[in-house]
PDB file of N, CA and C in Angstrom:
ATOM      1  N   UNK A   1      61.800  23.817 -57.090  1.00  0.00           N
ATOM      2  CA  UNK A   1      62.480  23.419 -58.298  1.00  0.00           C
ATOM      3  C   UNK A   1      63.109  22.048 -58.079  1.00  0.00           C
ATOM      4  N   UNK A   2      63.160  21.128 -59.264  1.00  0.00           N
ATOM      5  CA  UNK A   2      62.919  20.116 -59.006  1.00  0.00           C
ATOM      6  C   UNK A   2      64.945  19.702 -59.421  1.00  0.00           C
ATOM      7  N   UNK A   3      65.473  19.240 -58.802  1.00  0.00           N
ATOM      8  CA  UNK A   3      67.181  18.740 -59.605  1.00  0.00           C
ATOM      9  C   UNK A   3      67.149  17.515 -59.748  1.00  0.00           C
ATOM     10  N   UNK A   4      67.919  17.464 -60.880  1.00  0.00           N
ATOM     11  CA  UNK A   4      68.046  15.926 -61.760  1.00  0.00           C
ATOM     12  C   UNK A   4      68.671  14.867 -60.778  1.00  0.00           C
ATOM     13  N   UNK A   5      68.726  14.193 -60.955  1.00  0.00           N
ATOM     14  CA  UNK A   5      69.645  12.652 -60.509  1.00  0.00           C
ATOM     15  C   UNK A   5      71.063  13.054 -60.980  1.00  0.00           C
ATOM     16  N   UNK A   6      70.917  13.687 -61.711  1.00  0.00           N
ATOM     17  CA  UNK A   6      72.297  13.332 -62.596  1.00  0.00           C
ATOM     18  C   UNK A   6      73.097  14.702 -61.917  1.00  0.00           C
ATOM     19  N   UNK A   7      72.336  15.750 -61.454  1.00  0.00           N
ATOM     20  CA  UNK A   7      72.974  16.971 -60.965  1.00  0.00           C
ATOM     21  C   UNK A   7      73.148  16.858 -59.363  1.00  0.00           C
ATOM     22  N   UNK A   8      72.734  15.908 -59.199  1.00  0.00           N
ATOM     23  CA  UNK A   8      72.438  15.579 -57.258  1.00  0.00           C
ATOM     24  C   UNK A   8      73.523  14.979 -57.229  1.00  0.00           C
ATOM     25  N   UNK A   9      73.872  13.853 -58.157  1.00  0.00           N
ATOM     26  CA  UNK A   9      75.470  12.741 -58.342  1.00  0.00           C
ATOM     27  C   UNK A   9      76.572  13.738 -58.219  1.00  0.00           C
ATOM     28  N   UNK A  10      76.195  15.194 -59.303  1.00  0.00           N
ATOM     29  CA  UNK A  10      77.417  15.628 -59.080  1.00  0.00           C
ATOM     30  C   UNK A  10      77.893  16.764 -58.146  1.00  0.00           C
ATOM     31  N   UNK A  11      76.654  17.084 -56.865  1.00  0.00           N
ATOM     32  CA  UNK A  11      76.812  17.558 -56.154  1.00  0.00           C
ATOM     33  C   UNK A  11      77.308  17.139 -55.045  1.00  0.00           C
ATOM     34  N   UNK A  12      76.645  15.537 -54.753  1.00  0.00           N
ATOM     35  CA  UNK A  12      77.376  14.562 -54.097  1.00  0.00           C
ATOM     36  C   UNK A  12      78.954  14.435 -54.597  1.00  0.00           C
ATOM     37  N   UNK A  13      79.442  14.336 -55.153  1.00  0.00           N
ATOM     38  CA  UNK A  13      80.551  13.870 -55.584  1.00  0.00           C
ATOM     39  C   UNK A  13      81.834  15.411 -55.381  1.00  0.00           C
ATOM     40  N   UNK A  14      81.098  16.430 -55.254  1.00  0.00           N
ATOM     41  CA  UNK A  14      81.571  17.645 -54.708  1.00  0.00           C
ATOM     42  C   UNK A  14      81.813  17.259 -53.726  1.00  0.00           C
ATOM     43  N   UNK A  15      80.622  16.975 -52.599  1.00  0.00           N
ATOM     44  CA  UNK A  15      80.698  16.984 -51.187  1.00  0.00           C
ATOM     45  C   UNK A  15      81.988  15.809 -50.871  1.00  0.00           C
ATOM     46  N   UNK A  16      82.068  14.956 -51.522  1.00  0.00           N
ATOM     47  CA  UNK A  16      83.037  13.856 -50.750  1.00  0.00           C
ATOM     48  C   UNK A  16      84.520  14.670 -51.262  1.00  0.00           C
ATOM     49  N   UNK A  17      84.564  15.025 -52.530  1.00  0.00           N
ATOM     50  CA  UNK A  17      86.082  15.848 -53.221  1.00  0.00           C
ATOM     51  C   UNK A  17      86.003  16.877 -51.637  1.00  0.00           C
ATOM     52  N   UNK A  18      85.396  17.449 -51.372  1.00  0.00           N
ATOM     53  CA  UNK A  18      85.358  18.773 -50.241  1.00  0.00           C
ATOM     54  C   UNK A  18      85.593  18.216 -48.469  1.00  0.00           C
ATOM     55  N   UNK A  19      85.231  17.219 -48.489  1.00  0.00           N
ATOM     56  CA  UNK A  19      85.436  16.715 -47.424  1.00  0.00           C
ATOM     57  C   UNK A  19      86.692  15.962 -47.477  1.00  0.00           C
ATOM     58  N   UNK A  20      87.130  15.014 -48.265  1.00  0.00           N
ATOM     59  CA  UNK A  20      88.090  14.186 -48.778  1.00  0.00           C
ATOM     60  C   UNK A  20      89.459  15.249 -48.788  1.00  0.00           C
ATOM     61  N   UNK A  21      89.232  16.579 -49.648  1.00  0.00           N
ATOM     62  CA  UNK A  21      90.183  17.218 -48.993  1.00  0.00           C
ATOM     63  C   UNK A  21      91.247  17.672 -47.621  1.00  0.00           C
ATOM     64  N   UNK A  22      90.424  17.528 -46.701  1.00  0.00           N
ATOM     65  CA  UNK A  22      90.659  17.827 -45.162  1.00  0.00           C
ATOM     66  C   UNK A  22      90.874  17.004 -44.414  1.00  0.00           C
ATOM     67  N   UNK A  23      90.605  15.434 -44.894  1.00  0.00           N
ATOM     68  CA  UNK A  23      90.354  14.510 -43.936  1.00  0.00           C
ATOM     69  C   UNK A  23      91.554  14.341 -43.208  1.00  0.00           C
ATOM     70  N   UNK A  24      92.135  13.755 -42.190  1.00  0.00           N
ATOM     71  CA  UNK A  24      90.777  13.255 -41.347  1.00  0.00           C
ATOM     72  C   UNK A  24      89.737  14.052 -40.567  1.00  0.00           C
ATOM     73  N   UNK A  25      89.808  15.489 -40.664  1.00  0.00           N
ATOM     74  CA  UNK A  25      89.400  16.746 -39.829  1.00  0.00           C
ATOM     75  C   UNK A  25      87.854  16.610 -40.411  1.00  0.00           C
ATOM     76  N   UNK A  26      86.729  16.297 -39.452  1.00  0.00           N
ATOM     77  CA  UNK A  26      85.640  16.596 -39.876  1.00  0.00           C
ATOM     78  C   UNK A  26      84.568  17.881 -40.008  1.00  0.00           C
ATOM     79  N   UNK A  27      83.817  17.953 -41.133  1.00  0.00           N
ATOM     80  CA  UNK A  27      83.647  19.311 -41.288  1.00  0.00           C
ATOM     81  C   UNK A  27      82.074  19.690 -40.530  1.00  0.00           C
ATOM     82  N   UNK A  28      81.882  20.509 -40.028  1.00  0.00           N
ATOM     83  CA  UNK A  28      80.265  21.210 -40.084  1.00  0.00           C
ATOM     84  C   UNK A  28      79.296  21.027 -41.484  1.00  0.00           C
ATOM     85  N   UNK A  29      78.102  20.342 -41.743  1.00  0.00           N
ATOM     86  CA  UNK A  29      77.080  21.403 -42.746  1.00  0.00           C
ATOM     87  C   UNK A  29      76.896  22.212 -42.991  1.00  0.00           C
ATOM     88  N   UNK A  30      77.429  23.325 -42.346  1.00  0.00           N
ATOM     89  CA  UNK A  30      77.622  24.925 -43.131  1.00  0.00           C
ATOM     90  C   UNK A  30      78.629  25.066 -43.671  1.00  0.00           C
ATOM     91  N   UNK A  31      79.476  24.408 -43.099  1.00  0.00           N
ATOM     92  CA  UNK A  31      81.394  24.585 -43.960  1.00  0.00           C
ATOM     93  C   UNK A  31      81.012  23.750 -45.250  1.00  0.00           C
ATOM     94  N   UNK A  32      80.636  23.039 -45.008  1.00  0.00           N
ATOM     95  CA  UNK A  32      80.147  22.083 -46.194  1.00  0.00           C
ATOM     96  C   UNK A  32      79.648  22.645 -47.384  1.00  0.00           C
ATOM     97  N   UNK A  33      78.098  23.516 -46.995  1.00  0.00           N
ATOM     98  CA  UNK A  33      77.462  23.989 -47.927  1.00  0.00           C
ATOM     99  C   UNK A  33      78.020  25.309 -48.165  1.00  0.00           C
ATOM    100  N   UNK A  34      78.849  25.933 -47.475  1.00  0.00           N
ATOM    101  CA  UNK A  34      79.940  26.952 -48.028  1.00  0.00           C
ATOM    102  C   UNK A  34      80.599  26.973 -48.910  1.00  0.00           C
ATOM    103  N   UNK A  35      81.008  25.628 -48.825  1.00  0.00           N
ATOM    104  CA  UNK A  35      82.728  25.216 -49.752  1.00  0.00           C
ATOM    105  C   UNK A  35      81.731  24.888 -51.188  1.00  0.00           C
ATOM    106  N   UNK A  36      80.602  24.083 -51.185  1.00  0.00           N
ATOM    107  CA  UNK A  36      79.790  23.615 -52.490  1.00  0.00           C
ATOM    108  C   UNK A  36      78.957  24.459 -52.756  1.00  0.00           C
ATOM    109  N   UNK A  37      78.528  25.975 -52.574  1.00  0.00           N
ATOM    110  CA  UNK A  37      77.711  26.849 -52.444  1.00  0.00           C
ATOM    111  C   UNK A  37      76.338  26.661 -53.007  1.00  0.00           C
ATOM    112  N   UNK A  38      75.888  25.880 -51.701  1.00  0.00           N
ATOM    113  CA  UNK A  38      74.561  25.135 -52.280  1.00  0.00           C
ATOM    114  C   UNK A  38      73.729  25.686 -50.613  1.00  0.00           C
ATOM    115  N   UNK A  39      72.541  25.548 -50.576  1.00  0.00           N
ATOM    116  CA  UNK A  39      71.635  25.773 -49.062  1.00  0.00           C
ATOM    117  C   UNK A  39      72.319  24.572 -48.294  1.00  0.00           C
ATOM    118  N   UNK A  40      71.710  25.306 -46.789  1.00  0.00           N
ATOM    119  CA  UNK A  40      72.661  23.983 -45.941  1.00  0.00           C
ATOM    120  C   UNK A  40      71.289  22.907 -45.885  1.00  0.00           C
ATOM    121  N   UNK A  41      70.186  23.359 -45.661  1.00  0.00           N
ATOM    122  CA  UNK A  41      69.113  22.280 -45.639  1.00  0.00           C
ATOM    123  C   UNK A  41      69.086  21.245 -47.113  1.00  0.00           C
ATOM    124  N   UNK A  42      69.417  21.593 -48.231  1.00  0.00           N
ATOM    125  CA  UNK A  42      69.471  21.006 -49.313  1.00  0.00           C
ATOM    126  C   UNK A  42      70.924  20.097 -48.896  1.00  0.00           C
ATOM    127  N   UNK A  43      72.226  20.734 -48.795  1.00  0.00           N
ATOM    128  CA  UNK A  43      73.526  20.033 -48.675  1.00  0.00           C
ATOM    129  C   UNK A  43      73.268  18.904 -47.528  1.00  0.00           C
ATOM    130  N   UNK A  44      72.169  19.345 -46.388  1.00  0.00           N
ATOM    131  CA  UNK A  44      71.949  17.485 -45.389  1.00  0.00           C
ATOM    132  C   UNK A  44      71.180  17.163 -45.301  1.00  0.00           C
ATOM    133  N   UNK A  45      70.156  17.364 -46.777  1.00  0.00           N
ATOM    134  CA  UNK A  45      69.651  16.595 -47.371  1.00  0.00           C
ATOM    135  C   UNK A  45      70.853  15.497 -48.145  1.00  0.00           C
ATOM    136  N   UNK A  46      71.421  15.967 -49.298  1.00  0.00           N
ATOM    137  CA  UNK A  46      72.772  14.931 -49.728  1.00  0.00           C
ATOM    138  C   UNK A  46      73.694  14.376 -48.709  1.00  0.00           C
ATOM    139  N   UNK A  47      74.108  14.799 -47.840  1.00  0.00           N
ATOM    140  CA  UNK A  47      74.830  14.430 -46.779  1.00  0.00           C
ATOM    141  C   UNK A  47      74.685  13.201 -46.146  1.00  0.00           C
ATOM    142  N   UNK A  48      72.268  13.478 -45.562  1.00  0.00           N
ATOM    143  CA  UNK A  48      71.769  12.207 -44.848  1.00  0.00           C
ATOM    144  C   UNK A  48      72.025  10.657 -46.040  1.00  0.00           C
ATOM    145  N   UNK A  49      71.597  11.084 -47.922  1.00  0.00           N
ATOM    146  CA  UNK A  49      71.616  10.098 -48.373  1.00  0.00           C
ATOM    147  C   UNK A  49      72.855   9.416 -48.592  1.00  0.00           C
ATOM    148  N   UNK A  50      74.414  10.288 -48.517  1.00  0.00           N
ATOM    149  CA  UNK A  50      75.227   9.814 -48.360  1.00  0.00           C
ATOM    150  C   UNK A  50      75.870   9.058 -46.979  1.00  0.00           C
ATOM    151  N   UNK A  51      75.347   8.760 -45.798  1.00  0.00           N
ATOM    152  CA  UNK A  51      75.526   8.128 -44.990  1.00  0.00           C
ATOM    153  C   UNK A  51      74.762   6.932 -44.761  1.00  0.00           C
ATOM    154  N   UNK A  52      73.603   7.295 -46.081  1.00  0.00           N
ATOM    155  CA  UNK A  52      72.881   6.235 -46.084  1.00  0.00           C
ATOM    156  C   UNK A  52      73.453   4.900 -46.416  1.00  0.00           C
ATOM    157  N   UNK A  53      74.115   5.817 -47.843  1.00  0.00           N
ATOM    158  CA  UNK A  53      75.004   4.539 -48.760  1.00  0.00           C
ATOM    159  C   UNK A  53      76.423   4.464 -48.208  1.00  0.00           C
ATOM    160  N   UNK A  54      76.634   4.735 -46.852  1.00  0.00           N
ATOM    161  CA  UNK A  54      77.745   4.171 -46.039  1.00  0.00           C
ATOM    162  C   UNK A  54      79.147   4.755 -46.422  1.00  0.00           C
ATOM    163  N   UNK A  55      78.845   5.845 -47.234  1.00  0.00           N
ATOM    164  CA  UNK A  55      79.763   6.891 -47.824  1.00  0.00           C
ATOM    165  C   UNK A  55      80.649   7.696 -46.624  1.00  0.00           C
ATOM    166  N   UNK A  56      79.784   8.175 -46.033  1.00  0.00           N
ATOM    167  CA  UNK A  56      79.990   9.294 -44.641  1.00  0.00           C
ATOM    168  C   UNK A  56      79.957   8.716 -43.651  1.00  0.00           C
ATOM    169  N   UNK A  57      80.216   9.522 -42.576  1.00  0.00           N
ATOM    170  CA  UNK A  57      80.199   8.651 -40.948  1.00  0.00           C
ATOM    171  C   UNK A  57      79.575  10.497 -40.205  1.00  0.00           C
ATOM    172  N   UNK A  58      78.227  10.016 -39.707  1.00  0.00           N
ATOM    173  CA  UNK A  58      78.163  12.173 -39.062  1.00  0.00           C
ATOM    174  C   UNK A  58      79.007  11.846 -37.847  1.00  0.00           C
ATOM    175  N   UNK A  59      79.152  12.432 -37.427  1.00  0.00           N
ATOM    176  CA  UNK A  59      79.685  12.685 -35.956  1.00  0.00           C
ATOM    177  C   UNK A  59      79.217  13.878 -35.169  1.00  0.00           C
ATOM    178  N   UNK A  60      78.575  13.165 -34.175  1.00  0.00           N
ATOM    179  CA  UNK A  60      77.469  13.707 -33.203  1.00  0.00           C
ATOM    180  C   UNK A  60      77.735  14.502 -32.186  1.00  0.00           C
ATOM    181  N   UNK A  61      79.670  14.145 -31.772  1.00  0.00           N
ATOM    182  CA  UNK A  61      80.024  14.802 -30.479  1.00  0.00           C
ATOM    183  C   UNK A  61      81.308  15.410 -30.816  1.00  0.00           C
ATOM    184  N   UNK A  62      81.291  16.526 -29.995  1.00  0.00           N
ATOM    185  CA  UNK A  62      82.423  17.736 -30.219  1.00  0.00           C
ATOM    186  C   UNK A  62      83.790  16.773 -29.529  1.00  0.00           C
ATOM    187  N   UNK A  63      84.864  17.570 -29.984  1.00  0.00           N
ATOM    188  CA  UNK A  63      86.299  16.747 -29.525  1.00  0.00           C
ATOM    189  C   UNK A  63      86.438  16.890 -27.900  1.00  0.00           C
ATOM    190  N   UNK A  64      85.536  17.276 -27.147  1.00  0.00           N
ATOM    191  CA  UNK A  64      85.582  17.121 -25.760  1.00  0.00           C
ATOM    192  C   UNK A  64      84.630  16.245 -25.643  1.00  0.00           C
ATOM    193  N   UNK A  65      83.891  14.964 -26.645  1.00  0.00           N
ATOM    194  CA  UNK A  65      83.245  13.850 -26.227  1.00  0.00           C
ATOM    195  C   UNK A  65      81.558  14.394 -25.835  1.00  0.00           C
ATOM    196  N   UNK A  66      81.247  15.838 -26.126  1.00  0.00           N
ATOM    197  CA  UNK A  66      79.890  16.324 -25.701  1.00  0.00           C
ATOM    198  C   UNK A  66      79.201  16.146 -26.656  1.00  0.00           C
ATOM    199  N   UNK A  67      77.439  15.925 -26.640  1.00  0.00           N
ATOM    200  CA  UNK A  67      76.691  15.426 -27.557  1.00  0.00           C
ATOM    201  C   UNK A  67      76.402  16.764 -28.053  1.00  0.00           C
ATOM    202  N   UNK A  68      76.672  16.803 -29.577  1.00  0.00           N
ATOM    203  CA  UNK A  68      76.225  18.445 -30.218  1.00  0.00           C
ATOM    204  C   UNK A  68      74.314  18.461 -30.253  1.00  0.00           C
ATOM    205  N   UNK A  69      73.477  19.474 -30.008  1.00  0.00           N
ATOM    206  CA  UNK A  69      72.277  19.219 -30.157  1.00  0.00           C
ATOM    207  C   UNK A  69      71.446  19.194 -31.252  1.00  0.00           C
ATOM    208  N   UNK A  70      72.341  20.503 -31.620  1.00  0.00           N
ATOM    209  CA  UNK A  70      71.836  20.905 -33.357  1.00  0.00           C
ATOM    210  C   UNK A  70      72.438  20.707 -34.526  1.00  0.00           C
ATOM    211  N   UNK A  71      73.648  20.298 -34.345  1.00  0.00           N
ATOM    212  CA  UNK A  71      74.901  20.109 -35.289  1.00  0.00           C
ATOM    213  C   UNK A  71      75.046  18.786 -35.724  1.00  0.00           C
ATOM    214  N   UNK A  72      75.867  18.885 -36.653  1.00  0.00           N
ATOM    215  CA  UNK A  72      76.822  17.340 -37.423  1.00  0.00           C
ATOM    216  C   UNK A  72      77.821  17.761 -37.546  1.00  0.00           C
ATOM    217  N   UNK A  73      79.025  16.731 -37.656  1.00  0.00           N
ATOM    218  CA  UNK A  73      80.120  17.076 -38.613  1.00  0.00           C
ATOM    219  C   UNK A  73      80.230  15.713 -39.474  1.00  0.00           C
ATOM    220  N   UNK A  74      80.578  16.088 -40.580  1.00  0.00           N
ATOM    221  CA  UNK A  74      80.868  14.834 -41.392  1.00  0.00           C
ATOM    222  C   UNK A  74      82.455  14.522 -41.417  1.00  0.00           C
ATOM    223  N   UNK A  75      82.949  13.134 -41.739  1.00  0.00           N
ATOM    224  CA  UNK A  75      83.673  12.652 -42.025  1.00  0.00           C
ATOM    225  C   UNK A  75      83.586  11.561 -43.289  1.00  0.00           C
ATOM    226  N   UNK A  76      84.793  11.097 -44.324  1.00  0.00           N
ATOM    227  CA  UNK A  76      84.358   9.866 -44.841  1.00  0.00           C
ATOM    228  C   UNK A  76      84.566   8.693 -44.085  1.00  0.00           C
ATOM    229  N   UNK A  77      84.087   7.750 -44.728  1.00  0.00           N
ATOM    230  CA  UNK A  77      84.121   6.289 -44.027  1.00  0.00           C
ATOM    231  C   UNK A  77      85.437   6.148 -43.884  1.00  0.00           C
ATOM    232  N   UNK A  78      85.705   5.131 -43.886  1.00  0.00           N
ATOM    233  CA  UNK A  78      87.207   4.614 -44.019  1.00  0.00           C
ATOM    234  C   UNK A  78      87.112   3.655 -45.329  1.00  0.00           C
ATOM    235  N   UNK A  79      86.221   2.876 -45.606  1.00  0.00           N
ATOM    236  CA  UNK A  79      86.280   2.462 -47.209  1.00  0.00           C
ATOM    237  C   UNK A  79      86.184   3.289 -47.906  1.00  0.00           C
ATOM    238  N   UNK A  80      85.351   4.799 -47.884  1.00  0.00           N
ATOM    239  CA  UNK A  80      85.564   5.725 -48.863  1.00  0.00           C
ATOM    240  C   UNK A  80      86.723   6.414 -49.052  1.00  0.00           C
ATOM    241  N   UNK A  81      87.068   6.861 -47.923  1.00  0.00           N
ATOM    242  CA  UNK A  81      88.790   7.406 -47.873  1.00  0.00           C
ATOM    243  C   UNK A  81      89.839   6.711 -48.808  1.00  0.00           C
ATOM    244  N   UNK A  82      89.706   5.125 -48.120  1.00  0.00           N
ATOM    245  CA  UNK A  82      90.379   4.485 -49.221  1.00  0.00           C
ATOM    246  C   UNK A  82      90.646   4.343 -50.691  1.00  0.00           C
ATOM    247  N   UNK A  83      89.297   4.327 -50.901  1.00  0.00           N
ATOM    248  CA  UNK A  83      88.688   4.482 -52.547  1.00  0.00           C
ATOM    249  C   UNK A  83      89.226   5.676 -53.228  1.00  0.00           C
ATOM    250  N   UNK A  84      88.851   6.830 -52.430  1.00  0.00           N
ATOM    251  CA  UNK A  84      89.404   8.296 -52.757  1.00  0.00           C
ATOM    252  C   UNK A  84      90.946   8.150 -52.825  1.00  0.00           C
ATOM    253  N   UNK A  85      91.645   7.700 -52.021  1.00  0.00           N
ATOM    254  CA  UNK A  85      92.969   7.177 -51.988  1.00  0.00           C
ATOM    255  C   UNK A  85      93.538   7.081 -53.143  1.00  0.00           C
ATOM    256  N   UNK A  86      92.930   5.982 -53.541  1.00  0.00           N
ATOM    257  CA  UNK A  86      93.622   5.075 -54.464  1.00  0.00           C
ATOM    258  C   UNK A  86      93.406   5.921 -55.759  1.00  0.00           C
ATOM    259  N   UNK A  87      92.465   6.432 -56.028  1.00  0.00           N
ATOM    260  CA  UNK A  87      92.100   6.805 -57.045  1.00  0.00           C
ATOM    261  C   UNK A  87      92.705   8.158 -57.106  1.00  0.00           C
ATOM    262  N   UNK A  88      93.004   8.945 -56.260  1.00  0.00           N
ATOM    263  CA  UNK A  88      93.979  10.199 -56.214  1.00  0.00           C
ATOM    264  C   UNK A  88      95.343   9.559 -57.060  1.00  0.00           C
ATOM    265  N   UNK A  89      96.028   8.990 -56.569  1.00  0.00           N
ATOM    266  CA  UNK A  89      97.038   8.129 -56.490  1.00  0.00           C
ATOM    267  C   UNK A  89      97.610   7.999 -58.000  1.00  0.00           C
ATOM    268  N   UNK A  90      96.283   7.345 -58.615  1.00  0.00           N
ATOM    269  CA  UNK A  90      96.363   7.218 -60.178  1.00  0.00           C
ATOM    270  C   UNK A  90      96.703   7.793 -60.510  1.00  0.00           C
TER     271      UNK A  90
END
């Protein structure tokens, strides 16, 4: 099944509200696709195109500095944080 552009924007725009919540604490792709109750292979699918557009930052290694093999966690950028910021703020 095929989803719109326009329904992908606003699934994306979930994912950063869901992450943006917690920050700076970065989340797993399953916490992710938990919180937006969407598949996790579909949610990093949106995830990869949001790091594309410099939205996200993944983070590769657990807080003891070890390389995860199978995992991500996301975080926002720091220009997105900001953005989210400001615009909370309003």
């Amino acid at each position: 099944m095929k989803i719109s552009e326009e329904k992908r924007e606003k699934i994306s725009e979930q994912i950063l509200a869901a992450i943006y919540s917690v920050n700076p604490k970065p989340l797993f792709t399953s916490q992710i696709a938990r919180e937006i109750a969407r598949d996790e292979e579909f949610t990093k699918k949106i995830l990869l195109n949001l790091k594309e557009k410099s939205l996200l930052k993944e983070v590769k290694k657990n807080p003891e500095g070890k390389d995860y093999t199978r995992r991500s966690r996301w975080r926002l950028s720091e220009e997105t944080y900001k953005k989210y910021k400001k615009i909370s703020q309003a």
